[in-house]
Protein backbone atom coordinates (compact mmCIF):
# COMPACT_ATOMS: atom_id res chain seq x y z
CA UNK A 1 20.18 6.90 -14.58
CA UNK A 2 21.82 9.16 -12.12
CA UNK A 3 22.63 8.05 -8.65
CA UNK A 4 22.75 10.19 -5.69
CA UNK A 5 24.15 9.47 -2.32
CA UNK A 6 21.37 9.69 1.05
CA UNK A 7 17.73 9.17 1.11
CA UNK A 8 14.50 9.76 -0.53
CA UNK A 9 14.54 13.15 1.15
CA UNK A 10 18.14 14.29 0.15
CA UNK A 11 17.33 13.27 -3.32
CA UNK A 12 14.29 15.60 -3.26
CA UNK A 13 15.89 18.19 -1.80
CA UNK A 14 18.17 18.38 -5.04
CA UNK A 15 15.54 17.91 -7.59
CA UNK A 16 13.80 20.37 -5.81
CA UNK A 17 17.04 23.27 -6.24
CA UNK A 18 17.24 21.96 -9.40
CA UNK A 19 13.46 22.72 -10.76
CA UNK A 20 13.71 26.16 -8.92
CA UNK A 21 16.93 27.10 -10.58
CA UNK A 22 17.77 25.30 -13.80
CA UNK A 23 15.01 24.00 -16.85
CA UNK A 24 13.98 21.03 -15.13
CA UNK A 25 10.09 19.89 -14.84
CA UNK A 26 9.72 18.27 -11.08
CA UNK A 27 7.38 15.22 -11.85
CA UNK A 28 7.06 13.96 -8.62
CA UNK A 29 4.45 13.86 -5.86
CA UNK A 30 5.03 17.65 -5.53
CA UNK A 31 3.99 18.18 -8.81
CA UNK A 32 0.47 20.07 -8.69
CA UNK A 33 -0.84 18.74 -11.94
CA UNK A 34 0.35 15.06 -10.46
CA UNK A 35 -1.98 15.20 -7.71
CA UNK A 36 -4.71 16.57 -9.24
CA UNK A 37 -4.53 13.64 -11.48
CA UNK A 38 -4.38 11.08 -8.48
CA UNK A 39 -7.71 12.53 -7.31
CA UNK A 40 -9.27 10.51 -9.37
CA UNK A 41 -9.30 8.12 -6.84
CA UNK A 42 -11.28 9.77 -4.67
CA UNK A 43 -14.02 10.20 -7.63
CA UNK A 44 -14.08 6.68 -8.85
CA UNK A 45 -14.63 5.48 -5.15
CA UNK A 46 -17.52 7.46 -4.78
CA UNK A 47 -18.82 6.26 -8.15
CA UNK A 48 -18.10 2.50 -7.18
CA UNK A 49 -20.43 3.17 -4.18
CA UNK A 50 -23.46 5.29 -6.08
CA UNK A 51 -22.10 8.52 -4.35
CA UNK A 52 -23.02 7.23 -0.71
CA UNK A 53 -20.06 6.67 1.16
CA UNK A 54 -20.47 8.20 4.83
CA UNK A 55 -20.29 4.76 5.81
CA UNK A 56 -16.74 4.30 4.17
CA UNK A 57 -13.17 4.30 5.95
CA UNK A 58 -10.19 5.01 2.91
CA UNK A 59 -7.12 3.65 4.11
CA UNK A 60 -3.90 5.04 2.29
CA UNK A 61 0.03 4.42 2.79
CA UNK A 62 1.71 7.71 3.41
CA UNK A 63 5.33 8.46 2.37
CA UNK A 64 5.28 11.74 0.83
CA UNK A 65 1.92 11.97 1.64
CA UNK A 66 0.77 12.55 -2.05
CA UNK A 67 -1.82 10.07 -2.74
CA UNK A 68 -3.51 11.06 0.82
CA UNK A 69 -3.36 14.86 -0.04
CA UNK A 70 -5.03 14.17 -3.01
CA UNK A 71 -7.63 12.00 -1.98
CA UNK A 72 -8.64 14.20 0.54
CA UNK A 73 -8.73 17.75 -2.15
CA UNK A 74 -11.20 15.03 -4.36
CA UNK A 75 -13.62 14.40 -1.93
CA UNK A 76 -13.41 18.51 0.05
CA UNK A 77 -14.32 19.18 -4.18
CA UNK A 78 -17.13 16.19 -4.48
CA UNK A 79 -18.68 17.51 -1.39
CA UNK A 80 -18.54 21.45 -1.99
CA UNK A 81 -20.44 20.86 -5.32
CA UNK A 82 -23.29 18.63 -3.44
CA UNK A 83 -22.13 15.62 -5.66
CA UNK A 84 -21.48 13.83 -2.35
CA UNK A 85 -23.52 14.17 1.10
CA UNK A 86 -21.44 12.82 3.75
CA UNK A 87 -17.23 12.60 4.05
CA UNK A 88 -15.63 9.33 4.34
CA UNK A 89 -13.44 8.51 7.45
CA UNK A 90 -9.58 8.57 6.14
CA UNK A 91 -6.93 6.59 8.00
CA UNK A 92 -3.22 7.48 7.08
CA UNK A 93 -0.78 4.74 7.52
CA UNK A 94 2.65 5.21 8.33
CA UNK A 95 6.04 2.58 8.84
CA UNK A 96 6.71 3.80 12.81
CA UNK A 97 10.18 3.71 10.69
CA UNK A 98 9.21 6.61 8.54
CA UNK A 99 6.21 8.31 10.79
CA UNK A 100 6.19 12.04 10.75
CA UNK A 101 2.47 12.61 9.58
CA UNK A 102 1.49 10.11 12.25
CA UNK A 103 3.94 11.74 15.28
CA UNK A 104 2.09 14.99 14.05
CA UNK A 105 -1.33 13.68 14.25
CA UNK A 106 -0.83 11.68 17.58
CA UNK A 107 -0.51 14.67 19.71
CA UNK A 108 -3.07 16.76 20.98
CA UNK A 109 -4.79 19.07 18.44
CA UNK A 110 -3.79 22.65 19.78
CA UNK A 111 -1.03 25.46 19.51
CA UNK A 112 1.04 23.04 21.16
CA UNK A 113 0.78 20.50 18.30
CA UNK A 114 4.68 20.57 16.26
CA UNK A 115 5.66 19.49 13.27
CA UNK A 116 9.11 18.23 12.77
CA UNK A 117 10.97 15.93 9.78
CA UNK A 118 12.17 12.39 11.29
CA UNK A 119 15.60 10.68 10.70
CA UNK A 120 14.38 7.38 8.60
CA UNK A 121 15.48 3.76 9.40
CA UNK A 122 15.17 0.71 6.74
CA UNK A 123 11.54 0.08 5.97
CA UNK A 124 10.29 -2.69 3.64
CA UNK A 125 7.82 0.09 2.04
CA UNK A 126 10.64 1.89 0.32
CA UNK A 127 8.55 4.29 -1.31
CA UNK A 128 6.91 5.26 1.65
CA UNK A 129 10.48 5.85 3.89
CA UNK A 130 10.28 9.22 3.78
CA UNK A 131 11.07 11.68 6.51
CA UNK A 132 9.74 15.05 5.06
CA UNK A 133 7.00 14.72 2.93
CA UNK A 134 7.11 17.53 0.76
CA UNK A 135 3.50 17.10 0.14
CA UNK A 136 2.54 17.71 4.78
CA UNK A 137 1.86 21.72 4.73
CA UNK A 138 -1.27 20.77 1.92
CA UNK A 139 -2.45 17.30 3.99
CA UNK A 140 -2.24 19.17 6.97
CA UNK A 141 -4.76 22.14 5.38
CA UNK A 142 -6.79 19.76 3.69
CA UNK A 143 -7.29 17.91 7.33
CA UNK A 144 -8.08 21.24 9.18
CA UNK A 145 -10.47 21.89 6.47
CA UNK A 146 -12.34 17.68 6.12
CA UNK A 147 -12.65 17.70 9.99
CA UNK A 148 -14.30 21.12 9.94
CA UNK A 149 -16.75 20.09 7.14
CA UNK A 150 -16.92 16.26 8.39
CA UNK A 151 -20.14 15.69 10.89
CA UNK A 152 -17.69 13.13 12.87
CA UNK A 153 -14.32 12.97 13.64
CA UNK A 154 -12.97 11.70 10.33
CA UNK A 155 -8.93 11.80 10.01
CA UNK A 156 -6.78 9.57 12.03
CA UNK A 157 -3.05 8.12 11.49
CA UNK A 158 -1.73 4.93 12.71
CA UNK A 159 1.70 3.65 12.88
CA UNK A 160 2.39 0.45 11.74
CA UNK A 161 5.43 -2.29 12.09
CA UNK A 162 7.85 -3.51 9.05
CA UNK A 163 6.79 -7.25 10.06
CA UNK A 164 3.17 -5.94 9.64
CA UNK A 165 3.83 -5.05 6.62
CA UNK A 166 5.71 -7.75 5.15
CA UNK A 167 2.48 -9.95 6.24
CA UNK A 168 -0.26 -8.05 4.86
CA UNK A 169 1.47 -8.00 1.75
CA UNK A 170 2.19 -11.51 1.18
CA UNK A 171 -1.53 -12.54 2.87
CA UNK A 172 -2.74 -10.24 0.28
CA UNK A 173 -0.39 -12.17 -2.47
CA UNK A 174 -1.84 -15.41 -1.23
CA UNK A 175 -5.19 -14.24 -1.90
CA UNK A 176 -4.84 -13.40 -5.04
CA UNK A 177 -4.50 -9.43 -5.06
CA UNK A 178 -0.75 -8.92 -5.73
CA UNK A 179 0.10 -5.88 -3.73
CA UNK A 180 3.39 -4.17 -2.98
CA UNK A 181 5.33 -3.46 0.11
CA UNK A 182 3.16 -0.49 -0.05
CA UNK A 183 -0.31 -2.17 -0.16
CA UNK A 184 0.99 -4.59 2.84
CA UNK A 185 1.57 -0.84 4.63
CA UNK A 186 -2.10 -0.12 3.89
CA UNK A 187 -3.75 -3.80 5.01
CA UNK A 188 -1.43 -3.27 8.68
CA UNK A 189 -2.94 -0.04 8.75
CA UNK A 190 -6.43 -1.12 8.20
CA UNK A 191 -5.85 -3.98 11.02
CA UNK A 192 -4.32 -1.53 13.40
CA UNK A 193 -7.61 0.72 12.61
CA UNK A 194 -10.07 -2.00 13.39
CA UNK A 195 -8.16 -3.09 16.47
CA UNK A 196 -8.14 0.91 17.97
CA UNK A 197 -11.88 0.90 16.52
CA UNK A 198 -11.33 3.17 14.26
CA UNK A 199 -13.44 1.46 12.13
CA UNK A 200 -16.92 0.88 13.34
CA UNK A 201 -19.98 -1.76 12.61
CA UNK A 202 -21.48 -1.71 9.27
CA UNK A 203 -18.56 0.66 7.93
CA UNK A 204 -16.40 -0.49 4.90
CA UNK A 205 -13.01 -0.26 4.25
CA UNK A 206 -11.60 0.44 1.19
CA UNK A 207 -7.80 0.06 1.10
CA UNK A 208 -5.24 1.93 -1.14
CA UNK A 209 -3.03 -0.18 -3.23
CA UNK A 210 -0.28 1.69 -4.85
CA UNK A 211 1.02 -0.60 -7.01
CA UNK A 212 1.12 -4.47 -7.82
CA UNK A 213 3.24 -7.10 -6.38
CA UNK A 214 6.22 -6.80 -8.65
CA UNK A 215 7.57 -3.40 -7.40
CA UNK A 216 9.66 -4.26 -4.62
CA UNK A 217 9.09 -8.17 -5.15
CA UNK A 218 12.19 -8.81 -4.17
CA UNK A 219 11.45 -8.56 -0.47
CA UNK A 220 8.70 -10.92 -0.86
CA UNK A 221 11.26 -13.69 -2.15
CA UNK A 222 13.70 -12.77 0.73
CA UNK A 223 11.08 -13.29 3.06
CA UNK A 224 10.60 -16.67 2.09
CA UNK A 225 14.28 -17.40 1.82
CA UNK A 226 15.33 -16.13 5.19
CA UNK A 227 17.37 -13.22 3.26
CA UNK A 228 15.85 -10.03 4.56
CA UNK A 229 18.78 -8.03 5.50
CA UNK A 230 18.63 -7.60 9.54
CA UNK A 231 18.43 -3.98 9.34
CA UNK A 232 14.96 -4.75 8.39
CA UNK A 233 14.33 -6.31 12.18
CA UNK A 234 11.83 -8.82 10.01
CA UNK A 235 11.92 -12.47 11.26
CA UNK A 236 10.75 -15.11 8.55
CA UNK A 237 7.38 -16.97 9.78
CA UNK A 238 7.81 -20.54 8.21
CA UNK A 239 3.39 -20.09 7.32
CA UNK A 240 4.10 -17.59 5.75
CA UNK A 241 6.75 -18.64 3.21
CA UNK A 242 6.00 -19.60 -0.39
CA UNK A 243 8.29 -22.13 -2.19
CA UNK A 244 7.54 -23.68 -5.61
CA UNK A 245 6.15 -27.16 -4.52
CA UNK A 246 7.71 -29.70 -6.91
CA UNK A 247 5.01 -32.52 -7.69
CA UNK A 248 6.27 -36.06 -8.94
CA UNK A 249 4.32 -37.33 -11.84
CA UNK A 250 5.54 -40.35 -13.37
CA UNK A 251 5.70 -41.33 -17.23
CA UNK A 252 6.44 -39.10 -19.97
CA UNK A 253 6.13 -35.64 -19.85
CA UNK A 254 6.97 -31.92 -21.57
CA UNK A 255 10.59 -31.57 -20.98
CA UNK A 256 11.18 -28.83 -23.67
CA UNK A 257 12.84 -30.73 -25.78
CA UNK A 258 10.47 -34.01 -26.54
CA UNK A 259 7.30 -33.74 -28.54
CA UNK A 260 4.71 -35.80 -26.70
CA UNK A 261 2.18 -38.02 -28.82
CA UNK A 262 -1.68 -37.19 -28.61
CA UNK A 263 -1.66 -40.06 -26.15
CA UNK A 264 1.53 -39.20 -23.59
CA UNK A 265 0.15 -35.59 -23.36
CA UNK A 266 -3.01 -36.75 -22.48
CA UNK A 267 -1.85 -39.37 -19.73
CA UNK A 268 -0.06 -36.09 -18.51
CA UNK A 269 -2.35 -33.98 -18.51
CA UNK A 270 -4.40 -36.17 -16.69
CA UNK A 271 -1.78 -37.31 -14.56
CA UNK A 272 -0.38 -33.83 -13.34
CA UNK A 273 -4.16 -32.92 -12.55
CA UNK A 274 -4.54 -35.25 -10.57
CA UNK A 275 -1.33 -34.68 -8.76
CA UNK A 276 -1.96 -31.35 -8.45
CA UNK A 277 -5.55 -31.84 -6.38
CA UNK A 278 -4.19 -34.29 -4.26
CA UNK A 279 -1.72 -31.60 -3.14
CA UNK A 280 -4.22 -29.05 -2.70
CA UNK A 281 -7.16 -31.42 -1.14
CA UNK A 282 -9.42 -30.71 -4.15
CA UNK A 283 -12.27 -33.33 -4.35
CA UNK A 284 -13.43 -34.37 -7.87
CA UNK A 285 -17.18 -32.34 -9.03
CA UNK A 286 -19.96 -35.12 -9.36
């Protein structure tokens, strides 16, 4: 492991003179081959939905603005070869602590419209904090070409807060569909969408989750300790919290050490059951 001083953007910018100058293989999100593998995404969404999916918004985080590039070359490919009819809506998402895809997007399409890198400030999606994406001269191609193919408008990018963020991803834990920091980035987006009605009546989303909850779990625990660093600007909501709930259950039990008898283990079993549906408000099946 080699550690290098600055941001995810100074870092690339060395890897980058690196792979142009010495024998080094960039494996990143710049990587062609790398994002022609991630359009798979875009084909196994349209397969999930029978190859109809005009009616679909795909919502995806954007830090380097990989994933998005690629989804977009997937479907512009599934839709040139008649495999697909109709072109999904995509919504970007973007940390308004890391936002240059959605700056660029939010001004008026023209001559006038600029793109320029911004300085990045502490977000809780880490691997979306990204300034440059080295991946923007493609998405913005791709997007010129979708919206001239598209019989609607059909690209849009919303900005979304760090406590946002931290929310969807631990409503989504709750739930049962462990996302990262990342896939919290994706569910504010995809609230932030519905709010600016982005997302019309009888349209589905379908939300990009970039990986599960134990990359970056560590700012789901500070949450719920009151630890997030202030740089963060994240307050702890006490609702939102999740501490192990210790449950007394009385008479013997599995300590690690004792070897219960056919008879203790059941009385615990039973016992620990029945404390744990008292805690939840569980009602016994007739």
């Amino acid at each position: 492991v080699i550690e290098l001083p600055g941001v995810f953007d100074d870092c690339m910018k060395v890897v980058e003179y690196l792979s142009e100058r010495y024998q080094v293989a960039l494996l990143n999100s710049k990587n062609p081959w790398r994002v022609l593998g991630q359009e798979s995404y875009a084909y196994e969404v349209a397969q999930q939905f029978d190859y109809e999916i005009g009616h679909l918004a795909l919502i995806a985080p954007v830090g380097n603005a990989g994933n998005i590039t690629a989804i977009l070359s997937g479907l512009l490919k599934f839709y040139q070869a008649g495999v697909i009819e109709s072109l999904p809506k995509i919504i970007a998402v973007q940390s308004e602590r890391a936002n240059p895809v959605f700056l660029y997007y939010n001004q008026p399409e023209g001559p006038n419209r600029k793109y320029a890198p911004v300085t990045v400030k502490p977000s809780v999606a880490q691997a979306a904090m990204i300034g440059d994406p080295v991946s923007f001269p493609r998405l913005a191609s791709l997007v010129e070409r979708y919206q001239k193919l598209a019989a609607k408008p059909s690209f849009f990018a919303v900005e979304v807060t760090e406590e946002a963020i931290m929310e969807g991803m631990i409503q989504a834990n709750r739930r049962g569909l462990p996302v990262c920091s990342q896939g919290g980035e994706g569910l504010a987006g995809l609230k932030v969408a519905l709010a600016q009605g982005l997302i019309g009546p009888g349209e589905i989303a379908v939300v990009d989750s970039t990986a599960h909850a134990l990359k970056f779990m560590d700012f789901q625990n500070a949450y719920s300790h009151g630890e997030l660093l202030k740089e963060y600007g994240i307050a702890t909501k006490p609702h939102l919290t999740n501490h192990p709930q210790s449950l007394a259950i009385s008479g013997p039990k599995p300590d690690g050490e004792t070897i219960l008898s056919a008879e203790e283990r059941g009385r615990f079993v039973q016992t620990a059951a029945l404390a744990v549906a008292k805690s939840l408000g569980l009602t016994e099946t007739p």
